[in-house]
PDB file of N, CA and C in Angstrom:
ATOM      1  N   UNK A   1      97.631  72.526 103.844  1.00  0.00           N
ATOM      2  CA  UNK A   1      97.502  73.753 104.617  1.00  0.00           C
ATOM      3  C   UNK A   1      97.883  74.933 103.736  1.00  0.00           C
ATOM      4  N   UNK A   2      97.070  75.836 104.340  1.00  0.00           N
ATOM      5  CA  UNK A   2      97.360  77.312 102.998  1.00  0.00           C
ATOM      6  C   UNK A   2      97.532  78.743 104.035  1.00  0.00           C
ATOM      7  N   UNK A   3      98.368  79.057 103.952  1.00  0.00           N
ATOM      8  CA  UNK A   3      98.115  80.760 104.369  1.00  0.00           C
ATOM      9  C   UNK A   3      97.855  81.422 103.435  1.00  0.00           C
ATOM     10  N   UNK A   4      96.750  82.242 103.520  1.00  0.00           N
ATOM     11  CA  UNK A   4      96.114  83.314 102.688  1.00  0.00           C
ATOM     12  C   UNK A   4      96.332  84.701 102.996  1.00  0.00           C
ATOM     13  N   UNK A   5      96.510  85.574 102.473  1.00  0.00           N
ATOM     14  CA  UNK A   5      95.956  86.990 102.447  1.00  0.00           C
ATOM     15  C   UNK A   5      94.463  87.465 101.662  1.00  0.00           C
ATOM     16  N   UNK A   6      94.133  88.607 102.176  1.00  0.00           N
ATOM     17  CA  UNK A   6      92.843  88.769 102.031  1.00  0.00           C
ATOM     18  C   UNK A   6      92.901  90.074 101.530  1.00  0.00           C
ATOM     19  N   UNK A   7      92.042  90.676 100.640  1.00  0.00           N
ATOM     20  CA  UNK A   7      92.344  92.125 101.192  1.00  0.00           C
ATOM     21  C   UNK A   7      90.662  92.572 101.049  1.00  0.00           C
ATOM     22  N   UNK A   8      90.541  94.022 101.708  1.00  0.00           N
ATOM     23  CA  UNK A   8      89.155  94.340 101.428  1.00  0.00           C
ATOM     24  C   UNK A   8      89.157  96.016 101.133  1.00  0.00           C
ATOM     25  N   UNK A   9      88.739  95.979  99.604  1.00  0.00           N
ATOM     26  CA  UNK A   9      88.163  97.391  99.225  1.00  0.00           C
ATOM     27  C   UNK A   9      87.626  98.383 100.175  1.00  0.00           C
ATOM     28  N   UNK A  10      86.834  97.936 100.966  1.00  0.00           N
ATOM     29  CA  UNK A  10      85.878  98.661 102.019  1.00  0.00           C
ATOM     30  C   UNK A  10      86.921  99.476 102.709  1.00  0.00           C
ATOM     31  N   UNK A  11      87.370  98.647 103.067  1.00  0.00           N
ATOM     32  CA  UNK A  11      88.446  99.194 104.784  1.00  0.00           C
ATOM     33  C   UNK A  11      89.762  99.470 103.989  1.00  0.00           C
ATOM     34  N   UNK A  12      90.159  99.193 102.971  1.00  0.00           N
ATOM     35  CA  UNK A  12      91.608  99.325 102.547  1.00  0.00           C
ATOM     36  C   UNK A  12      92.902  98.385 103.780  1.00  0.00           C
ATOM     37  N   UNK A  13      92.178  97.439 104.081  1.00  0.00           N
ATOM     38  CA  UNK A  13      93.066  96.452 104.897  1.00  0.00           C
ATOM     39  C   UNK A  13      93.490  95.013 104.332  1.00  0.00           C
ATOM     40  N   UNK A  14      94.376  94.480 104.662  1.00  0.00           N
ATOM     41  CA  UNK A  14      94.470  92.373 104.051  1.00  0.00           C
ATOM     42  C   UNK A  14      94.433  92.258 105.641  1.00  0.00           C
ATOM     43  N   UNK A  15      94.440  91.005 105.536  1.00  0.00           N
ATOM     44  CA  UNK A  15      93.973  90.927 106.470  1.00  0.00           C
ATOM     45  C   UNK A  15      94.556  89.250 105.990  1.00  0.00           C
ATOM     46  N   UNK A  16      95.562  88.246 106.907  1.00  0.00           N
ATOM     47  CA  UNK A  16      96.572  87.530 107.164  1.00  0.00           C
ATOM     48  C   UNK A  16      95.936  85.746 107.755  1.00  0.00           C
ATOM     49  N   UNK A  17      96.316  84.866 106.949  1.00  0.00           N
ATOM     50  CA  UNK A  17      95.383  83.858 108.453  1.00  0.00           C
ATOM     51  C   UNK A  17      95.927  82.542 107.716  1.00  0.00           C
ATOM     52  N   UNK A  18      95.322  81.647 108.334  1.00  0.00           N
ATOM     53  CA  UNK A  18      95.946  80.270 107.715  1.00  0.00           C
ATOM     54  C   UNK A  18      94.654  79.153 107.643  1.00  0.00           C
ATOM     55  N   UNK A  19      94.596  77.778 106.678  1.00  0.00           N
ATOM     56  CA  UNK A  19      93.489  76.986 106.638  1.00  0.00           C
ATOM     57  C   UNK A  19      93.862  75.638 105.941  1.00  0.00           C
ATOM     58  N   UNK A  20      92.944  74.881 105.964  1.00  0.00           N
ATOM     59  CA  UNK A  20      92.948  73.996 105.310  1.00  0.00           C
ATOM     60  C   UNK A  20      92.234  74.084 103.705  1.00  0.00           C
ATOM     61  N   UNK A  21      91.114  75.050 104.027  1.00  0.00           N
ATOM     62  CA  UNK A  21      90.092  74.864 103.105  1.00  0.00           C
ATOM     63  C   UNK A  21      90.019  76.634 102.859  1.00  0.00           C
ATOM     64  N   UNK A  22      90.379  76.895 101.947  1.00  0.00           N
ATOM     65  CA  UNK A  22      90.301  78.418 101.540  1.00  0.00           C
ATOM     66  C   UNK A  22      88.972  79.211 101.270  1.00  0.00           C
ATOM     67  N   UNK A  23      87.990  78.096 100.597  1.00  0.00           N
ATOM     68  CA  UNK A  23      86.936  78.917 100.235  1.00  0.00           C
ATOM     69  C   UNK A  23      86.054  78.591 101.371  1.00  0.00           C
ATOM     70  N   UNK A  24      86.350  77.917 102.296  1.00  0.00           N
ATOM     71  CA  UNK A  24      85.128  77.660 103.187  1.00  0.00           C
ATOM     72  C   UNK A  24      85.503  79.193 104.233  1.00  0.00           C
ATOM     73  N   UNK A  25      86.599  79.054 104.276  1.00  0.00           N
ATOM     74  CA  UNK A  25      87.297  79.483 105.284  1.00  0.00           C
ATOM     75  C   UNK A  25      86.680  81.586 105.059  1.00  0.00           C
ATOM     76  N   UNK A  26      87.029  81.849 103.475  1.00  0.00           N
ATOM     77  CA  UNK A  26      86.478  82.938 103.027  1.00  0.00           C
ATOM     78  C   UNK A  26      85.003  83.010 102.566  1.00  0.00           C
ATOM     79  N   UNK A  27      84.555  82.143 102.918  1.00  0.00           N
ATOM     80  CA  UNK A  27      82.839  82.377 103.329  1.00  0.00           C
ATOM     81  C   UNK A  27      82.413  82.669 104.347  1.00  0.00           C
ATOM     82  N   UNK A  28      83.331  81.827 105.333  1.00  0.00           N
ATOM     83  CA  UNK A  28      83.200  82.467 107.014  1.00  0.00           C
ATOM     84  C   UNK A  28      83.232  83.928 107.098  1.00  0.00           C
ATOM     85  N   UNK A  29      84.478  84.338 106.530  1.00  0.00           N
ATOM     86  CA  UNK A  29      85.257  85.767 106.515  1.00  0.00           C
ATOM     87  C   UNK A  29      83.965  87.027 106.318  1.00  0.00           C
ATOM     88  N   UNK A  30      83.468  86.608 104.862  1.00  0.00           N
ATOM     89  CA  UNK A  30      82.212  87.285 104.472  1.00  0.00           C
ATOM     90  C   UNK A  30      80.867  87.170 104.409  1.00  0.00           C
ATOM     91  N   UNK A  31      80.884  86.261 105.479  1.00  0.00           N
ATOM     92  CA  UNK A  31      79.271  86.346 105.914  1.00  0.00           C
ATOM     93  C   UNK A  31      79.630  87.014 107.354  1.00  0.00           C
ATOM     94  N   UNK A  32      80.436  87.109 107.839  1.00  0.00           N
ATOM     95  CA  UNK A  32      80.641  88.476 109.302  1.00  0.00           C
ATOM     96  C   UNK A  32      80.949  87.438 110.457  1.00  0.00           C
ATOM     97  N   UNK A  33      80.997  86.263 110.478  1.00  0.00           N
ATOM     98  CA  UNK A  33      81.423  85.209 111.499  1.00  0.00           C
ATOM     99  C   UNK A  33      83.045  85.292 112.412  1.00  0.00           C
ATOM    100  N   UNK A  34      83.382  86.277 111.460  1.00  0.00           N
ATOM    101  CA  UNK A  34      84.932  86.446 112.504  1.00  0.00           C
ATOM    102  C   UNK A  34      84.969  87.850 112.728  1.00  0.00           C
ATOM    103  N   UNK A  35      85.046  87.923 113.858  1.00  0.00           N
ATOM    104  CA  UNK A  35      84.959  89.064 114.343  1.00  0.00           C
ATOM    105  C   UNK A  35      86.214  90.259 113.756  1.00  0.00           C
ATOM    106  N   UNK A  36      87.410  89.909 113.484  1.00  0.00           N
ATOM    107  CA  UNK A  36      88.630  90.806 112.903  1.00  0.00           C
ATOM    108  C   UNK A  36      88.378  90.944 111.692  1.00  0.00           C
ATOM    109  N   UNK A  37      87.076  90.656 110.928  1.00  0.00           N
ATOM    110  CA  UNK A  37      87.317  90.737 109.093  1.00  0.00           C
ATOM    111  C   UNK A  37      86.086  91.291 108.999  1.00  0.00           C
ATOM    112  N   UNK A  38      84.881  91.460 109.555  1.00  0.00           N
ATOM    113  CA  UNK A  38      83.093  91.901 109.468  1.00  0.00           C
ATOM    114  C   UNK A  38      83.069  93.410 109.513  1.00  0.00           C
ATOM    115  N   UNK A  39      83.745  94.104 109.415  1.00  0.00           N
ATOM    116  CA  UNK A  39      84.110  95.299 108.924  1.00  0.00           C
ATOM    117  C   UNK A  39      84.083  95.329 107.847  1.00  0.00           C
ATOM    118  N   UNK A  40      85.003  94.909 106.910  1.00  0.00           N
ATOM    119  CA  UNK A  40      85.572  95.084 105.779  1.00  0.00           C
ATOM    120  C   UNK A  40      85.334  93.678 104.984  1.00  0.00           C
ATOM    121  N   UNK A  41      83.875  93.562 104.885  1.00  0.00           N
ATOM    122  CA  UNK A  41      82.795  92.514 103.900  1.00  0.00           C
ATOM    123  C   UNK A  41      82.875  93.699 102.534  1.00  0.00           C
ATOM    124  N   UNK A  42      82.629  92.933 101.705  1.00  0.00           N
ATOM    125  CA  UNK A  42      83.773  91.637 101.133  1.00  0.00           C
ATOM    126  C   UNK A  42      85.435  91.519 101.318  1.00  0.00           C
ATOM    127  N   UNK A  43      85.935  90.514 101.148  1.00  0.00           N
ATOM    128  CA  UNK A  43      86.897  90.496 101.182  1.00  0.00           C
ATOM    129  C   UNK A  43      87.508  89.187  99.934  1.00  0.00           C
ATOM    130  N   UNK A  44      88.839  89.492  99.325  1.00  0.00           N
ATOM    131  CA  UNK A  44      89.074  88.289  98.664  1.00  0.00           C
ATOM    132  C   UNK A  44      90.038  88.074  98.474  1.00  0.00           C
ATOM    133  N   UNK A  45      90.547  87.348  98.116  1.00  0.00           N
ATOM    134  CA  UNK A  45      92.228  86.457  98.576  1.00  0.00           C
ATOM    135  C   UNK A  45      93.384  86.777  97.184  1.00  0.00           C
ATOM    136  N   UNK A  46      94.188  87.656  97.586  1.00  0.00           N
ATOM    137  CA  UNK A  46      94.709  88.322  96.903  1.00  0.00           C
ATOM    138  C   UNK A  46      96.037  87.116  96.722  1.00  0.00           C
ATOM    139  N   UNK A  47      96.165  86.340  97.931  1.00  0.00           N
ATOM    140  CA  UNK A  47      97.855  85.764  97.575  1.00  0.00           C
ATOM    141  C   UNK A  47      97.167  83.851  98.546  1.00  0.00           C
ATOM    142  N   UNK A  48      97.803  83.296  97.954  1.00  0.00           N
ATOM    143  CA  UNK A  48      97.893  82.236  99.029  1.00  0.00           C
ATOM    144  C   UNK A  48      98.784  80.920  98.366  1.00  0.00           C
ATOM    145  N   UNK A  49      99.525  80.499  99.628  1.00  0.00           N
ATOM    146  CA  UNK A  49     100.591  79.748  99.294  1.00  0.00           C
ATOM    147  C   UNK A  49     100.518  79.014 100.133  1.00  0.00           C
ATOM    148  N   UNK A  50     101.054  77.323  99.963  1.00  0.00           N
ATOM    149  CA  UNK A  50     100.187  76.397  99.946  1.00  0.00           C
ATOM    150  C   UNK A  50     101.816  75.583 100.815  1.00  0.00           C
ATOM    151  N   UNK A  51     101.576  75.495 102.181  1.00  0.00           N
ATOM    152  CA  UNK A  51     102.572  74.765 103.085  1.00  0.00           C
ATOM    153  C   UNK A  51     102.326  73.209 103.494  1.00  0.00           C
ATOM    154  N   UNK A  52     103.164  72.734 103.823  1.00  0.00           N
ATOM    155  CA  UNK A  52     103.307  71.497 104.267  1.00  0.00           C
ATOM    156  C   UNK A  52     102.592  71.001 105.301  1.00  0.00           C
ATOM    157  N   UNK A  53     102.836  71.938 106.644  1.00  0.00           N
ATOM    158  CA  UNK A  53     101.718  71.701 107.488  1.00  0.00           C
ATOM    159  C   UNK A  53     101.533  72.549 108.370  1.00  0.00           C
ATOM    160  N   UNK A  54     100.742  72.411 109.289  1.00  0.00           N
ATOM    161  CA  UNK A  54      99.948  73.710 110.608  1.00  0.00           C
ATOM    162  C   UNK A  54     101.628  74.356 110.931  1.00  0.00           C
ATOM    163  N   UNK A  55     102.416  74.006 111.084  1.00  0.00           N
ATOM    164  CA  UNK A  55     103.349  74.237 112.124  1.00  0.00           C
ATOM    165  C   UNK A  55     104.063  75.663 111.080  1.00  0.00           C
ATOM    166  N   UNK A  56     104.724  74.989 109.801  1.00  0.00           N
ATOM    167  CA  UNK A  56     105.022  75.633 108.604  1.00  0.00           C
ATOM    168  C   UNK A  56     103.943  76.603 108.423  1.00  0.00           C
ATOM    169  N   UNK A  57     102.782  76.823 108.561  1.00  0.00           N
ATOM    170  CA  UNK A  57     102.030  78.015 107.954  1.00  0.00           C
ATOM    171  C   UNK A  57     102.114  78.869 109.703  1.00  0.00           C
ATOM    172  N   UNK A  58     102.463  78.311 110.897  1.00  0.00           N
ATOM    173  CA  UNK A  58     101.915  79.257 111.812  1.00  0.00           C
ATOM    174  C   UNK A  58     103.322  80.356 111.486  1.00  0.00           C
ATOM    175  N   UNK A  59     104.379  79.906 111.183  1.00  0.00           N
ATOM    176  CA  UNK A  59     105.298  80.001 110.848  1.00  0.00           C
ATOM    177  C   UNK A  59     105.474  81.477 110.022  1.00  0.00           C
ATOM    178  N   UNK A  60     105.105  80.872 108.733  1.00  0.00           N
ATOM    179  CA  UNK A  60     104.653  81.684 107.357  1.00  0.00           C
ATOM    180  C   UNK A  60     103.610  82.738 107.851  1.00  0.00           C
ATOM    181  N   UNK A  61     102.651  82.544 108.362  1.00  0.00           N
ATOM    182  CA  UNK A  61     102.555  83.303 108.884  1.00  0.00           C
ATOM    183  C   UNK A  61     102.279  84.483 110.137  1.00  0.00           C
ATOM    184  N   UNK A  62     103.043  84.417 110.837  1.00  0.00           N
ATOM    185  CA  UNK A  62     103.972  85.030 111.742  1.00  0.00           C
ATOM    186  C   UNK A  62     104.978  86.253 110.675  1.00  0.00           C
ATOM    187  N   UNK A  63     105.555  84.932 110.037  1.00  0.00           N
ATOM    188  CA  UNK A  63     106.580  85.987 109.571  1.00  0.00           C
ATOM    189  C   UNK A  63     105.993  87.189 108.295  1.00  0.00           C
ATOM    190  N   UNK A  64     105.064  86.817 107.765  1.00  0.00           N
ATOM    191  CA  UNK A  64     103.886  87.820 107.162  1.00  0.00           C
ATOM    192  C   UNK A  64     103.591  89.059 107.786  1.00  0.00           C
ATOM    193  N   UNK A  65     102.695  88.529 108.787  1.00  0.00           N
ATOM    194  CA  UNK A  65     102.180  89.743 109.700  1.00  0.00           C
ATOM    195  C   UNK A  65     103.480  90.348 110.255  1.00  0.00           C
ATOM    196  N   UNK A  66     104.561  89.609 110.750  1.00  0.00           N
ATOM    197  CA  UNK A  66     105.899  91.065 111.355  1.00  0.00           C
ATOM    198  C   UNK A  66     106.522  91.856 110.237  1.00  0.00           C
ATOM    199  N   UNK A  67     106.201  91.399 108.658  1.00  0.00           N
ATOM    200  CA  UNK A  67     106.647  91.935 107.454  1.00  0.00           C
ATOM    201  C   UNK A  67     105.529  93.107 106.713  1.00  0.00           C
ATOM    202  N   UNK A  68     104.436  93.022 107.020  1.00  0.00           N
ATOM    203  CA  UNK A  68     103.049  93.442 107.084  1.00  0.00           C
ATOM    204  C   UNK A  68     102.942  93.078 105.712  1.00  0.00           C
ATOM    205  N   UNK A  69     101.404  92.530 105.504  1.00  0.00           N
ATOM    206  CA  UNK A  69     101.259  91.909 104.091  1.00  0.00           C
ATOM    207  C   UNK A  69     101.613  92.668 102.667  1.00  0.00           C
ATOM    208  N   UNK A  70     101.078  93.749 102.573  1.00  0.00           N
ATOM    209  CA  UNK A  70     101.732  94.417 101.592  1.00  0.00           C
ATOM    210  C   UNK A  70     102.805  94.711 101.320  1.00  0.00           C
ATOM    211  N   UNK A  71     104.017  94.772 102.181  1.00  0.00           N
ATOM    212  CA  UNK A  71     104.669  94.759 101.684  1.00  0.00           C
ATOM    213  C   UNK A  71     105.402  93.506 101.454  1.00  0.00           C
ATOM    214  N   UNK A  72     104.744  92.373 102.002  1.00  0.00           N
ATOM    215  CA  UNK A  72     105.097  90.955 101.691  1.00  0.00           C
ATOM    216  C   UNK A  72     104.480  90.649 100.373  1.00  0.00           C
ATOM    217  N   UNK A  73     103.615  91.048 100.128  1.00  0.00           N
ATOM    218  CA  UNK A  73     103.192  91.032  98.613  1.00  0.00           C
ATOM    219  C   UNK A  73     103.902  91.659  97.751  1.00  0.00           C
ATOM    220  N   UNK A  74     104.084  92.835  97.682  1.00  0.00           N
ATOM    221  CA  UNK A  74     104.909  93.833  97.116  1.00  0.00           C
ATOM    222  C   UNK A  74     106.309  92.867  96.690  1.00  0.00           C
ATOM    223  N   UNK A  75     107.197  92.310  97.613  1.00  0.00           N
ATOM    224  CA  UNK A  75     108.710  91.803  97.452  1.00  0.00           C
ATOM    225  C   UNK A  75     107.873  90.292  96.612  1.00  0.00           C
ATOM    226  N   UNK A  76     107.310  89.519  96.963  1.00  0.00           N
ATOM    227  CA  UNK A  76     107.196  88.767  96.306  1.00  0.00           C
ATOM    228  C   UNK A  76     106.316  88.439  94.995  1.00  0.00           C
ATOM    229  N   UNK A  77     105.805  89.519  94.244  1.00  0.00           N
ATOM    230  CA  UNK A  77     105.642  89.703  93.389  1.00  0.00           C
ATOM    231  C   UNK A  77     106.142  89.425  92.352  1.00  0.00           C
ATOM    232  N   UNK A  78     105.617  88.521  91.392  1.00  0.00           N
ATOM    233  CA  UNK A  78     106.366  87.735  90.317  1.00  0.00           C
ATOM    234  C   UNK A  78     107.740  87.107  90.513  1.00  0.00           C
ATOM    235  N   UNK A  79     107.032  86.449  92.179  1.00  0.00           N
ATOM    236  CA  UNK A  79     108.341  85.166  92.011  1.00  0.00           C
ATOM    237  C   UNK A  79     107.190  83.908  92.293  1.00  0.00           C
ATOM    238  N   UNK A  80     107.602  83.022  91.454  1.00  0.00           N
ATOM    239  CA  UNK A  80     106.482  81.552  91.584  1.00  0.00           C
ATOM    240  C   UNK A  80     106.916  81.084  92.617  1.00  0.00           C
TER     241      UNK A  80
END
C-alpha cells in the first residue's frame, strides 16, 4: 500500500490519496476519471511512501491532509 501526493502545474494544487498500484492509479487521475483531480490534468507524484497496510495509509493519510501536503512535504524534506 502507498500514499501518494500529487501535484498539478495547472491548478497549483497536490492533491493527497492512497493505492495499491501508483501508476495505474495516476492514469486514472489523468485521463479525468476522478472527479477531485480532472481539473488539474496533468498531474504527477511528487512524494509517495510506501505503508504496511489500508489501515496504516488511511491513517498517513488523514494525518497529511490535516497537515496540508505542502507543508508535509516541506518538513519532510530530506529525511529518508
Amino acid at each position: 500500500m502507498f500514499v501518494y501526493i500529487l501535484f498539478s502545474e495547472k491548478s497549483s494544487r497536490y492533491y493527497v490519496g492512497q493505492t495499491a498500484d501508483i501508476q495505474e492509479r495516476l492514469k486514472r487521475h489523468n485521463s479525468g476519471r476522478v472527479n477531485s483531480t480532472k481539473y488539474g490534468i496533468p498531474w504527477k507524484v511528487v512524494l509517495r511512501i510506501e505503508v504496511l497496510n489500508r489501515s496504516e495509509a488511511m491513517l498517513l493519510e488523514n494525518m497529511i491532509k490535516k497537515r496540508g501536503a505542502k507543508r508535509y512535504i516541506d518538513d519532510h524534506r530530506g529525511v529518508a
